[in-house]
Protein backbone atom coordinates (compact mmCIF):
# COMPACT_ATOMS: atom_id res chain seq x y z
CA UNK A 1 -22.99 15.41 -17.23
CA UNK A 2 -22.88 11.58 -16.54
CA UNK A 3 -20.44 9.72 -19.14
CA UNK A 4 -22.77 7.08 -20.99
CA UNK A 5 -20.93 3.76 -20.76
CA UNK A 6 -20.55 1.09 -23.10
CA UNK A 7 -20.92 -1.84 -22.37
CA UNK A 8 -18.34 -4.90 -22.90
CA UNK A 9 -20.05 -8.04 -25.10
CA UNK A 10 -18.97 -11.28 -24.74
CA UNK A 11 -15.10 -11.62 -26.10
CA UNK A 12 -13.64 -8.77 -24.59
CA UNK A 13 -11.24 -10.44 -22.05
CA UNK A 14 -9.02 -8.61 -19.35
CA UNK A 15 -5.45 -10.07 -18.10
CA UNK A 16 -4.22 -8.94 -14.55
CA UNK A 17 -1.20 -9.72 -13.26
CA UNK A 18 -0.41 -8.87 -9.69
CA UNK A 19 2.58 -8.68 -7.94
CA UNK A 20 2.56 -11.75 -5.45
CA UNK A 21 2.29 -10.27 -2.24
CA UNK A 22 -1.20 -9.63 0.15
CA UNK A 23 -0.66 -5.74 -0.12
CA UNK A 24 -0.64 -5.89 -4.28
CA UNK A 25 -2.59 -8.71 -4.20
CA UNK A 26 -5.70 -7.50 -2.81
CA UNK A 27 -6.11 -4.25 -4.74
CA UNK A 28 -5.85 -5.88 -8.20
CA UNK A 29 -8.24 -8.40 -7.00
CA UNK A 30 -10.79 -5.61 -6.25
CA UNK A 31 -9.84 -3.77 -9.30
CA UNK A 32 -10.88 -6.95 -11.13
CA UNK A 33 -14.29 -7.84 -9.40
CA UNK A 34 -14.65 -3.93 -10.39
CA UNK A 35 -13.93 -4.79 -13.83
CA UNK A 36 -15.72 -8.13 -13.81
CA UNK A 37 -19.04 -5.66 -13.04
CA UNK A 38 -18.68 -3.76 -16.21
CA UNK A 39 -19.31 -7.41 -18.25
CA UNK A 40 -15.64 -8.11 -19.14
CA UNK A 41 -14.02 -10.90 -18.63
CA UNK A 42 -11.15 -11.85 -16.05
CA UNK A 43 -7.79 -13.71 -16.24
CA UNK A 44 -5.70 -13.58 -13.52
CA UNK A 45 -2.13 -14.47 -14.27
CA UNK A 46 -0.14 -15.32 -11.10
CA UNK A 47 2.72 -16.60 -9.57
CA UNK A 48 3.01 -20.00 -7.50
CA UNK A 49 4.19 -18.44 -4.72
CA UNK A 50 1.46 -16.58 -2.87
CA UNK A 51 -1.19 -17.40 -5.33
CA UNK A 52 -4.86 -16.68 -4.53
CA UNK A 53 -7.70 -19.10 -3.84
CA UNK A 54 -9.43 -19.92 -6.90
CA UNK A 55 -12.26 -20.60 -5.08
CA UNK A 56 -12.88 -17.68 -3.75
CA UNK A 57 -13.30 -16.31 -7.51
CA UNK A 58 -15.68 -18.68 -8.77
CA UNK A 59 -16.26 -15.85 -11.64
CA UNK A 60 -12.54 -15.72 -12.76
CA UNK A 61 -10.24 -17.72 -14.69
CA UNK A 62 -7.04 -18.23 -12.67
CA UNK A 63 -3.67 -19.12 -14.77
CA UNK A 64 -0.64 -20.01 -13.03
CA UNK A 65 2.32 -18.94 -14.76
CA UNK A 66 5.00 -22.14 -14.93
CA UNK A 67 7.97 -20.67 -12.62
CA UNK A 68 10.10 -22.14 -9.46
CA UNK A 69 7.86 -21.87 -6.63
CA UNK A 70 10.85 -22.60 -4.66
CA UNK A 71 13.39 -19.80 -5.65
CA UNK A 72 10.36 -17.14 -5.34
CA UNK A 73 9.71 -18.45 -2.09
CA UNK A 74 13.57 -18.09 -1.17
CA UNK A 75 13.46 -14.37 -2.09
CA UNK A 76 9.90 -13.44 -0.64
CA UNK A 77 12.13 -11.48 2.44
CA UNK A 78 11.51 -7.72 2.14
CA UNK A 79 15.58 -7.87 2.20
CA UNK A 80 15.40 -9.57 -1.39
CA UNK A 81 12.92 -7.56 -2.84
CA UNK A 82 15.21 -6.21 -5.28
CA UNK A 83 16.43 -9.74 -6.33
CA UNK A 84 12.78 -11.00 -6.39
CA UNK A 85 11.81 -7.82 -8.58
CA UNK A 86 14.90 -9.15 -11.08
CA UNK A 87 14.12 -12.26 -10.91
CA UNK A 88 10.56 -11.96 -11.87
CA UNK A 89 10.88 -9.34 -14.72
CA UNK A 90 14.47 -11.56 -16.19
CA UNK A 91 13.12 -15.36 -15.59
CA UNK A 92 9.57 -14.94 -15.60
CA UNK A 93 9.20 -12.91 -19.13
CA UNK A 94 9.13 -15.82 -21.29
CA UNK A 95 6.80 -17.22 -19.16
CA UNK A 96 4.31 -14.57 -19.09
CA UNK A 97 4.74 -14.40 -23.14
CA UNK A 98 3.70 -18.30 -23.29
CA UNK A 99 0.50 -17.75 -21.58
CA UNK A 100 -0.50 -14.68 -22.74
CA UNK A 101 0.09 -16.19 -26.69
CA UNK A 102 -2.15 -19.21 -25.32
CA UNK A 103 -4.99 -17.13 -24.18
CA UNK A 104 -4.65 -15.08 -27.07
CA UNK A 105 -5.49 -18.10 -29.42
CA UNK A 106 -8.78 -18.96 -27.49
CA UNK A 107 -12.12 -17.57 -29.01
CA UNK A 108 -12.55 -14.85 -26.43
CA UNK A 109 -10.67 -11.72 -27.12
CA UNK A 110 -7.66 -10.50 -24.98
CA UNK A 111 -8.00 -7.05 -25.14
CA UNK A 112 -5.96 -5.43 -22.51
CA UNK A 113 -2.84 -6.54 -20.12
CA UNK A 114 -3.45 -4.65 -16.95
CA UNK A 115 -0.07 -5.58 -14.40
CA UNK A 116 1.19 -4.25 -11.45
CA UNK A 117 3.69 -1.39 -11.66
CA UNK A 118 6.68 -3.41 -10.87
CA UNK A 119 5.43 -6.12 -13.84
CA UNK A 120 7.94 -3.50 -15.89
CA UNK A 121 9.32 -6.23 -18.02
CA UNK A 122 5.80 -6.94 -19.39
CA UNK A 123 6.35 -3.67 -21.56
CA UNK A 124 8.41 -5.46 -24.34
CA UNK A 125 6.04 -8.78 -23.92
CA UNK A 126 2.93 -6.24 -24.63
CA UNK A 127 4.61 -4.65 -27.48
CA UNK A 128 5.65 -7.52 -29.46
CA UNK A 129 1.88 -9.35 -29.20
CA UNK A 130 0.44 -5.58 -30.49
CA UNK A 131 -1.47 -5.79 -26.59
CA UNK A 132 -2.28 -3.12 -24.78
CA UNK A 133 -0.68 -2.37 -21.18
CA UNK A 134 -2.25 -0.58 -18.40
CA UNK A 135 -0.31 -0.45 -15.54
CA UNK A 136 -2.20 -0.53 -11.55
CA UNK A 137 -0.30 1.66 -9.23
CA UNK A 138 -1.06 0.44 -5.48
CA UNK A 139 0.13 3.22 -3.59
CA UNK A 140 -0.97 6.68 -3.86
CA UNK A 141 0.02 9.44 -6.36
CA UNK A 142 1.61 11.29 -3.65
CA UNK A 143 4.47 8.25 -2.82
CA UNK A 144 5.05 7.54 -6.62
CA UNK A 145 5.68 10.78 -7.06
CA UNK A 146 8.30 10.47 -4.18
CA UNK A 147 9.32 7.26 -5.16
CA UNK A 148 10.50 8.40 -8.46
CA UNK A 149 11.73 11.70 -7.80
CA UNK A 150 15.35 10.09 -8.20
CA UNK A 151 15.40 9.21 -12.29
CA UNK A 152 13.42 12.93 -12.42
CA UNK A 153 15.15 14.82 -10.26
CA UNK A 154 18.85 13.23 -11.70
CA UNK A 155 21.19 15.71 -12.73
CA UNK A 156 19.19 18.34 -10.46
CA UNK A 157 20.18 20.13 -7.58
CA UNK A 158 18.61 21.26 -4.33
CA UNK A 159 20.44 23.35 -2.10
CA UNK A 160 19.99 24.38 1.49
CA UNK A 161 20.26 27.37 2.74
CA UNK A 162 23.58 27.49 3.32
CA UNK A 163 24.22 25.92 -0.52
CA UNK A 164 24.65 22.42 0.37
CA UNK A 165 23.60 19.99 -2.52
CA UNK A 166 21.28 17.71 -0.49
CA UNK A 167 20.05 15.62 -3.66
CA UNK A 168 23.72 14.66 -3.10
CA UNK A 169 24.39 14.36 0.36
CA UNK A 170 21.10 12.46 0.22
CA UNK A 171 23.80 9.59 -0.95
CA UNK A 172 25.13 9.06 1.89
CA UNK A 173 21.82 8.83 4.34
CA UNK A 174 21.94 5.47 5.72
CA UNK A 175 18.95 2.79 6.77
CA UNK A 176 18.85 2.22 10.88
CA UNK A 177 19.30 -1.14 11.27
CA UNK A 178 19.08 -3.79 14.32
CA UNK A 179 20.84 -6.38 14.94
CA UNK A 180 18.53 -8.74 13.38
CA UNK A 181 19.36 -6.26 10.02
CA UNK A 182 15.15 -5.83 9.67
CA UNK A 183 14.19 -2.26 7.80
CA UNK A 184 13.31 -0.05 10.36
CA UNK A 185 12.58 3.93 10.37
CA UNK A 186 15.66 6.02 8.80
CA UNK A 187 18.00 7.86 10.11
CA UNK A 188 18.92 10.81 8.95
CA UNK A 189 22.38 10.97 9.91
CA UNK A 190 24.29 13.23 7.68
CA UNK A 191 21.64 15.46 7.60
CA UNK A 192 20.61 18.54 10.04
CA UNK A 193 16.54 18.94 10.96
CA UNK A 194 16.61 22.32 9.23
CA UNK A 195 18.03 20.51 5.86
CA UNK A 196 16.24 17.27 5.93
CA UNK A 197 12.84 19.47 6.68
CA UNK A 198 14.27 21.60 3.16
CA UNK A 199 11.02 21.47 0.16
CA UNK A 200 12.14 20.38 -2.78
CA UNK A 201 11.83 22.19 -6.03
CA UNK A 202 9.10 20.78 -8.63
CA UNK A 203 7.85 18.74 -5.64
CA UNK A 204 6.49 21.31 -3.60
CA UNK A 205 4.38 19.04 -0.38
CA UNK A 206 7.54 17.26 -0.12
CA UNK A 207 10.77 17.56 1.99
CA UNK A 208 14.23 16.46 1.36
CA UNK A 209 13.79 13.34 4.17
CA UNK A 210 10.82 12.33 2.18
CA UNK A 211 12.89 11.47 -0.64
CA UNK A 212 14.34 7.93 -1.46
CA UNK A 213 17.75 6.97 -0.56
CA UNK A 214 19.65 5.81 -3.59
CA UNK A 215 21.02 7.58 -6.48
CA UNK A 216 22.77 6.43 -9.69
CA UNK A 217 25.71 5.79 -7.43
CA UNK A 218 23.97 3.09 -5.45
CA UNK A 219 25.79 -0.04 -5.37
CA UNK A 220 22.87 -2.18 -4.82
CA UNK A 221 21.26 -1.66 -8.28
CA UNK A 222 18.28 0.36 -6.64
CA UNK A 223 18.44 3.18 -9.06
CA UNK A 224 18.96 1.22 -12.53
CA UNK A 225 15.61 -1.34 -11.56
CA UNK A 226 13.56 2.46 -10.60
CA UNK A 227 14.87 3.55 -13.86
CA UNK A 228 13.54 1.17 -15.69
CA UNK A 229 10.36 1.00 -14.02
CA UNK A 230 10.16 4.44 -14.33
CA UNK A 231 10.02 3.70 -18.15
CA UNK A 232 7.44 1.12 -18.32
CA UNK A 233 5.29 3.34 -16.36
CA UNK A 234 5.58 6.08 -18.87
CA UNK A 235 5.18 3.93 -21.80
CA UNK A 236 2.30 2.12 -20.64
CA UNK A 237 -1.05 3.12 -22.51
CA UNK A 238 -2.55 4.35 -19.05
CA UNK A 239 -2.24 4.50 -14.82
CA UNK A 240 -5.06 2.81 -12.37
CA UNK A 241 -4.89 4.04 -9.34
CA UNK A 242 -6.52 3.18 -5.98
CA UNK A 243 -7.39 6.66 -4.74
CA UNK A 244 -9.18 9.28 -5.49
CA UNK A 245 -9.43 13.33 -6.88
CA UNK A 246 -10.59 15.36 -3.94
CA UNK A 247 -7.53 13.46 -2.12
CA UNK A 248 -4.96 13.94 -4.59
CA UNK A 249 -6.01 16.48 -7.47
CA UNK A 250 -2.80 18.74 -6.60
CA UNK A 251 -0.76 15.52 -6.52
CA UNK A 252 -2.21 14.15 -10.17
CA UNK A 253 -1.51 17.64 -12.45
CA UNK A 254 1.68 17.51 -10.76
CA UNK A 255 2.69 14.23 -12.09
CA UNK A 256 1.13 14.83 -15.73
CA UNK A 257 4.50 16.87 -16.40
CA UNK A 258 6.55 13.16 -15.98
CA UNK A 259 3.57 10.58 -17.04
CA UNK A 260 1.55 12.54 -19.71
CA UNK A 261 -0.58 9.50 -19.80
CA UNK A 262 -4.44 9.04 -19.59
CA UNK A 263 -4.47 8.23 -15.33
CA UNK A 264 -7.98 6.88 -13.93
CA UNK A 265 -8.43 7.76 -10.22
CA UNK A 266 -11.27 5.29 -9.50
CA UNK A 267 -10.52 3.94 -5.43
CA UNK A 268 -11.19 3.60 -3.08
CA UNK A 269 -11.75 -0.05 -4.72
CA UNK A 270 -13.10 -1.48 -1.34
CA UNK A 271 -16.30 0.67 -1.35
CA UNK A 272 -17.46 -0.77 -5.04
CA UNK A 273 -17.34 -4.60 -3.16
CA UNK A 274 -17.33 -3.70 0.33
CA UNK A 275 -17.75 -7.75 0.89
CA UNK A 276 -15.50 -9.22 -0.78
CA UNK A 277 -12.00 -10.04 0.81
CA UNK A 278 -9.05 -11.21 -0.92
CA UNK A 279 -7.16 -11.76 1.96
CA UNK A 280 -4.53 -14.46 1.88
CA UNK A 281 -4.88 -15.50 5.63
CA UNK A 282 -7.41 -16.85 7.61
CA UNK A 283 -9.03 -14.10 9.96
CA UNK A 284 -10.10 -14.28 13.03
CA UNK A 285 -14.01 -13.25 13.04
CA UNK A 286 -14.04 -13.74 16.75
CA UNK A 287 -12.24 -9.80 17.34
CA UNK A 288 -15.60 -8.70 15.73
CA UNK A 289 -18.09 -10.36 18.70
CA UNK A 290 -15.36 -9.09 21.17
CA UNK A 291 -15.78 -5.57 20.01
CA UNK A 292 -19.30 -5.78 20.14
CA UNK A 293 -18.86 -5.53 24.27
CA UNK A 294 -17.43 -2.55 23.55
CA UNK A 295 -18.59 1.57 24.11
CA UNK A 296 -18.24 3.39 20.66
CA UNK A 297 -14.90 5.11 20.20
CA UNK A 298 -13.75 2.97 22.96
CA UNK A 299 -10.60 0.61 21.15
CA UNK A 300 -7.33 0.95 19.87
CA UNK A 301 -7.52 -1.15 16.75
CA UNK A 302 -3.05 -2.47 16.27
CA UNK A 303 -2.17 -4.29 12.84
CA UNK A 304 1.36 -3.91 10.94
CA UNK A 305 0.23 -5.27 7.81
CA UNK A 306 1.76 -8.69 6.36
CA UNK A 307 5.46 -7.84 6.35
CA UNK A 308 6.71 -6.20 8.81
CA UNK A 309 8.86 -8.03 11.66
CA UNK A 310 9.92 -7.20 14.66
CA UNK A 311 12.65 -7.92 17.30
CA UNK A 312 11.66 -9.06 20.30
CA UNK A 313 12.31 -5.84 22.30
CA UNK A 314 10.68 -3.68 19.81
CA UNK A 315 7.69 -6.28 20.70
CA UNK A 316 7.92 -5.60 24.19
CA UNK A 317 7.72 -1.99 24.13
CA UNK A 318 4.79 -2.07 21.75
CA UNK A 319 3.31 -4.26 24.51
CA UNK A 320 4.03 -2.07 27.72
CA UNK A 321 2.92 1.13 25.31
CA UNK A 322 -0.58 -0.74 25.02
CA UNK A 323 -0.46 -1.38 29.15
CA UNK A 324 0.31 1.80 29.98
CA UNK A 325 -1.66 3.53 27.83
CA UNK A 326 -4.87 2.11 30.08
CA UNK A 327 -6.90 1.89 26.68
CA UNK A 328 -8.57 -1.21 25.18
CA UNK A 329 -7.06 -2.42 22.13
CA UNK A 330 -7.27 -5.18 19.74
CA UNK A 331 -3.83 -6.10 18.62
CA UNK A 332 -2.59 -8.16 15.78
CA UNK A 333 0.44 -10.53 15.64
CA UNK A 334 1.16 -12.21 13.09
CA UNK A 335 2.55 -15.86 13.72
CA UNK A 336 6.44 -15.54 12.84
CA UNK A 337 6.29 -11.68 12.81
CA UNK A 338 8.49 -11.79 16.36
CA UNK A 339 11.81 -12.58 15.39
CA UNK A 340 12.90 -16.17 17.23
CA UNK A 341 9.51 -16.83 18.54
CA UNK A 342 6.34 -18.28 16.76
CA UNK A 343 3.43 -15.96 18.62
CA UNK A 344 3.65 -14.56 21.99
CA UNK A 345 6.39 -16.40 23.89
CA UNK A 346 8.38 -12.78 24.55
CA UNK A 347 5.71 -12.01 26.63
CA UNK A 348 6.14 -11.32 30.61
CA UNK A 349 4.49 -13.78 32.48
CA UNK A 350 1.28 -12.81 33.51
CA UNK A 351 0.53 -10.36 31.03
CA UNK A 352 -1.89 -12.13 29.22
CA UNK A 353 -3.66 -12.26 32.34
CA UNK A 354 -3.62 -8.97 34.05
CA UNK A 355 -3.58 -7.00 30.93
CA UNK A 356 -5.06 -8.83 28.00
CA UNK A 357 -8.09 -10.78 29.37
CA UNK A 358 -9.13 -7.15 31.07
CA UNK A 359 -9.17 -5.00 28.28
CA UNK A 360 -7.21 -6.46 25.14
CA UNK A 361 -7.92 -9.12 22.73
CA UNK A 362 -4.83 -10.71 20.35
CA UNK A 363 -5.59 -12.27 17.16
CA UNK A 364 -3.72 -13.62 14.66
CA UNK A 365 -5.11 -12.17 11.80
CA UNK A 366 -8.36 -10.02 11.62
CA UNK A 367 -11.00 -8.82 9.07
CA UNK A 368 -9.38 -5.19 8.94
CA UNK A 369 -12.59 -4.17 7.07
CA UNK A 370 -14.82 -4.68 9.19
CA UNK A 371 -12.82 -4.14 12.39
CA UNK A 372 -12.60 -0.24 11.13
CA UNK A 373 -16.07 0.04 10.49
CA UNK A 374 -16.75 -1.26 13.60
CA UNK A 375 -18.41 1.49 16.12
CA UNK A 376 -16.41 -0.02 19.06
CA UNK A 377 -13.32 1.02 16.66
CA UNK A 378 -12.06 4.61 17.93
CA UNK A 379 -8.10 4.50 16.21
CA UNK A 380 -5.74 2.35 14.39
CA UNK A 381 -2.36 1.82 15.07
CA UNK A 382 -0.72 1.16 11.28
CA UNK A 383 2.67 0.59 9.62
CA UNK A 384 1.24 3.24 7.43
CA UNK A 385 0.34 0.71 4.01
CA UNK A 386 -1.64 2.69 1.47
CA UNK A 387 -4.36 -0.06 1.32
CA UNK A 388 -4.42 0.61 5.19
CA UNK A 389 -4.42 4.02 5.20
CA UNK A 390 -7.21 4.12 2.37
CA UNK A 391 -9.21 1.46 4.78
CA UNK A 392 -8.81 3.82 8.19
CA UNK A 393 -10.01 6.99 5.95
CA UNK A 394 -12.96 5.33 4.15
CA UNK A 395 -14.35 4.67 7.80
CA UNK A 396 -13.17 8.04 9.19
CA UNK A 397 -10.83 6.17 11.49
CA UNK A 398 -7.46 8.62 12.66
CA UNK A 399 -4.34 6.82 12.85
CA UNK A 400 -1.24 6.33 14.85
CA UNK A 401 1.85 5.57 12.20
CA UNK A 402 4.62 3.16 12.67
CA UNK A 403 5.93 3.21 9.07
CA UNK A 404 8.86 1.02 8.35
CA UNK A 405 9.55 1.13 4.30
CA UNK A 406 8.54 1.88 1.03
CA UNK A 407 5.37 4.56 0.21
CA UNK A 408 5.41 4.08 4.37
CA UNK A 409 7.73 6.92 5.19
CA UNK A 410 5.42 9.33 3.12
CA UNK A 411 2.24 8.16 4.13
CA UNK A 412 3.12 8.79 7.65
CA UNK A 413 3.82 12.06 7.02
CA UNK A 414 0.65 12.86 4.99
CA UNK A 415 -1.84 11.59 7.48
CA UNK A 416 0.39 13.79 10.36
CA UNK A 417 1.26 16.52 8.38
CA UNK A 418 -0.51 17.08 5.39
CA UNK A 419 -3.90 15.83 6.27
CA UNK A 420 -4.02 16.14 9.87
CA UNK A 421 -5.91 12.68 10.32
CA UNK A 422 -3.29 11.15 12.81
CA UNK A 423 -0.01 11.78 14.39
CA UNK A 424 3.38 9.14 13.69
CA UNK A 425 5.51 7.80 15.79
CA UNK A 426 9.18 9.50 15.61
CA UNK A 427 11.66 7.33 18.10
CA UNK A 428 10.38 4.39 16.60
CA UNK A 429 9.19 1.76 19.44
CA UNK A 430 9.57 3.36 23.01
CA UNK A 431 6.84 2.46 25.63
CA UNK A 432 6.67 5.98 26.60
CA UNK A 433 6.20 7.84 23.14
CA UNK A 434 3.73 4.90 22.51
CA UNK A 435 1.26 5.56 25.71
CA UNK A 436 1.38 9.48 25.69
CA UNK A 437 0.89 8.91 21.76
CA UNK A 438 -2.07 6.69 22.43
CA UNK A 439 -3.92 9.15 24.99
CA UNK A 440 -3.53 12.22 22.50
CA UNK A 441 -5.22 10.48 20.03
CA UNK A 442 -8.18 8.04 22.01
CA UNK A 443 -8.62 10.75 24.82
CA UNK A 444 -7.19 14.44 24.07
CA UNK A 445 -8.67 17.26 22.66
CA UNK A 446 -5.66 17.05 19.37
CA UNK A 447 -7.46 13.73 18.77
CA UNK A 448 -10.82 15.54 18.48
CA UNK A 449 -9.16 17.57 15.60
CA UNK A 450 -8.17 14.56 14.13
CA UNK A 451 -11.52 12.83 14.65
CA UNK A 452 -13.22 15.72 12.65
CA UNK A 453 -10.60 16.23 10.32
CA UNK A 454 -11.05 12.38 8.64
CA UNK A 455 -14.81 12.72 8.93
CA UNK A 456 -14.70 15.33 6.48
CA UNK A 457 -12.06 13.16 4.19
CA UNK A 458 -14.92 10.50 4.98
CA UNK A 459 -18.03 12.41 3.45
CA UNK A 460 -15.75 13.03 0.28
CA UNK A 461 -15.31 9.14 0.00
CA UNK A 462 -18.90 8.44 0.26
CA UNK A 463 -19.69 10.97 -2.51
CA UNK A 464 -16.65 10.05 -5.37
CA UNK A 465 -17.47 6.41 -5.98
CA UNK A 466 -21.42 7.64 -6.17
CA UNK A 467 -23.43 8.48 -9.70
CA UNK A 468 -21.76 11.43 -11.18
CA UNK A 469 -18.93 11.43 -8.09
CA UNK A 470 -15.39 11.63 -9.18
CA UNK A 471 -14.46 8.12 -8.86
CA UNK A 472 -17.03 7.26 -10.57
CA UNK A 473 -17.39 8.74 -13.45
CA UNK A 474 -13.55 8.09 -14.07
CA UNK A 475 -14.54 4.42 -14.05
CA UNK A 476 -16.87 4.83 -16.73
CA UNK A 477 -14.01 6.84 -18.47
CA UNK A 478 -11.47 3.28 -18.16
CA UNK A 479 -14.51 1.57 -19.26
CA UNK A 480 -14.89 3.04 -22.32
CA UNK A 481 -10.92 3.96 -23.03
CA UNK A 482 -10.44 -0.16 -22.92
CA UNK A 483 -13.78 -0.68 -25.47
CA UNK A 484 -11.47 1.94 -28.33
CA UNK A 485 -8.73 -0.61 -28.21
């Protein structure tokens, strides 16, 4: 039976408050043209730094909260994400309190705070103006369940075989690190396959490696800012997230136990405003009229997402991969994302030539959307972002995984393991992994597996955020659970 939904009358105001980079950025903004089509209004609260265009939201009220542009700017390297996450839930709370009290005294009706996840110092603002929070989860359930698994698993053990405590040796797992110090892939080096590959108790689809690395013991303050996230979460009045049940049904009654609280699977968000982009770069629409030259199934479709830098040999390899490999591709670099070059200086001479202009195309920046539902558009090359992952399965796209960080490391291992929708990279950037890689999934039969394996992911997608579908009716459900407040 359909839910019936109310509807929201004039004066029933939403707040959303993003965290300010593209890959939070963009889901909330979807979540709130979702939102917006349910007759509430929007208020988007936002930082300075990395703020969205207004005027691509002619339909939204846009409210700057008063902070230094400068130091957020100064801390917007992944390496300072802890600082930044400090800095904005210590400096920015008062703030946030200000406007929020302002908007408040207008005629219209502020009648939920919906933030980002890591917005946990919002709890206490919430609380003392008698507002309701809902936090917006942009990674799956899956990773936040792995993310966390430190504060819930503390004081646990999990023994190998051979009764070593691995939640402890965990402790002393180490991050892989270049010469340039950027986050790549970890390395598991106090750690045997067999015990790294160990399940963990209470999380059953996850191994030991999948685990974060940092326990109360970290020096770094890791731990104490997940612990305290961990606790806004929980007493937040519900969880948004940007997936859906026949992906992650296992995955949700699994986290009830931790977060008893009301949790609305209603994504993929894209597919309700298929569009609209809330991209904060310029993209390139010219990769689309280049793909239409192209035989269906034919291209390698390469992005890393907005973050994610690279030296310049890493670059190279990725580049001689994508030679060798003797497929077409469409490859994005991001200007800067080459450390000590501004675009494509590290490359050989000539290769632009002999290998691009014959069956590649750079861009700087390109409208992922579109580029995946592209026919020409056979496989994508990710660092494994949940909003990119989501994208590639919505258009039944398999993947090749590069992750580097974050909900990256499980994601990987989902689409290769779990789901069977891909395969991941393990020696990080090597020009030889990379091409064989490449031909398994554009040309061998283990890519046909693949193919048919997301297709059927695919016809779920299409059928969740449809009339009575899962997504959809759990839309109608955060509809009306926002009206009783």
């Amino acid at each position: 039976m359909d839910t019936i939904t109310r509807k929201a009358s004039k004066g029933h105001r939403l707040v959303l408050l993003p965290l300010p980079y593209q890959g939070h950025i963009s889901p909330m903004l979807q979540l709130a043209n979702i939102l917006h089509s349910k007759d509430f209004s929007i208020t988007i609260l936002h930082t300075s730094f990395n703020s969205p265009n207004p005027n691509n939201y002619p339909h939204f009220m846009f409210l700057p909260i008063p902070d230094t542009g400068n130091e957020m700017h100064s801390l917007s390297d992944l390496k300072n994400i802890l600082q930044l996450l400090n800095y904005i839930n210590t400096e920015l709370v008062d703030p946030i309190r200000a406007c929020l009290e302002r908007l408040m005294k207008e005629d219209e009706r502020v009648v939920c705070l919906i933030t980002d996840v890591h917005w946990f110092g919002t709890q206490s603002v919430a609380d003392g103006l008698k507002l309701p929070r809902i936090v917006h989860r942009t990674s799956n359930i899956s990773s936040f369940r792995s993310f966390v698994a430190p504060v819930l698993l503390r004081d646990k053990e999990i023994r190998s075989a051979r009764g070593v405590n691995l939640l402890n040796k965990l402790n002393k797992i180490t991050w892989q690190k270049s010469k340039g110090k950027k986050v790549v892939p970890i390395t598991l080096k106090t750690m045997d396959k067999s015990e790294a590959s160990a399940s963990v108790s209470r999380l059953e689809t996850f191994e030991v490696k999948d685990l974060p690395k940092f326990l109360p013991s970290d020096p770094e303050g890791k731990y104490k800012i997940l612990e305290v996230m961990v606790k806004g979460t929980q007493e937040a009045r519900a969880i948004i997230w940007n997936t859906f049940k026949e992906l992650e049904e296992h995955e949700l009654e699994a986290l009830r136990e931790d977060f008893p609280n009301p949790h609305f699977l209603i994504g993929p968000f894209h597919k309700f405003f298929p569009a609209l982009s809330s991209s904060l770069r310029t993209q390139d629409q010219t990769s689309l009229s280049w793909l239409d030259k192209h035989p269906p199934k034919s291209v390698l479709y390469v992005s890393f997402g907005s973050l994610v830098r690279f030296e310049e040999s890493q670059f190279l390899e990725i580049a001689w991969g994508l030679a060798n490999s003797k497929q077409s591709f469409l490859w994005v670099v991001r200007p800067g994302s080459v450390e000590g070059s501004e675009w494509l200086e590290p490359l050989p001479d000539g290769f632009l030539e002999r290998i691009v202009e014959g069956r590649g195309y750079i861009v700087k920046w390109a409208p992922q959307q579109d580029v995946l539902a592209h026919p020409a558009t056979g496989a994508f090359w990710t660092h494994s972002g949940w909003n990119s992952t989501l994208e590639s399965i919505c258009e039944g796209v398999p993947m090749i995984c590069s992750s580097s960080f974050g909900d990256q490391l499980l994601n990987a291992r989902y689409v290769s393991d779990v789901w069977r929708i891909g395969v991941k990279l393990e020696n990080g950037f090597e020009r030889g992994e990379i091409e064989n890689v490449i031909k398994k999934v554009m040309a061998d039969e283990k890519g046909l597996e693949f193919k048919n394996n997301i297709i059927n992911i695919k016809r779920k997608v299409n059928l969740c955020v449809k009339k009575g579908g899962s997504s959809y009716s759990s839309l109608e459900d955060l509809v009306n659970y926002i009206l009783s407040f």
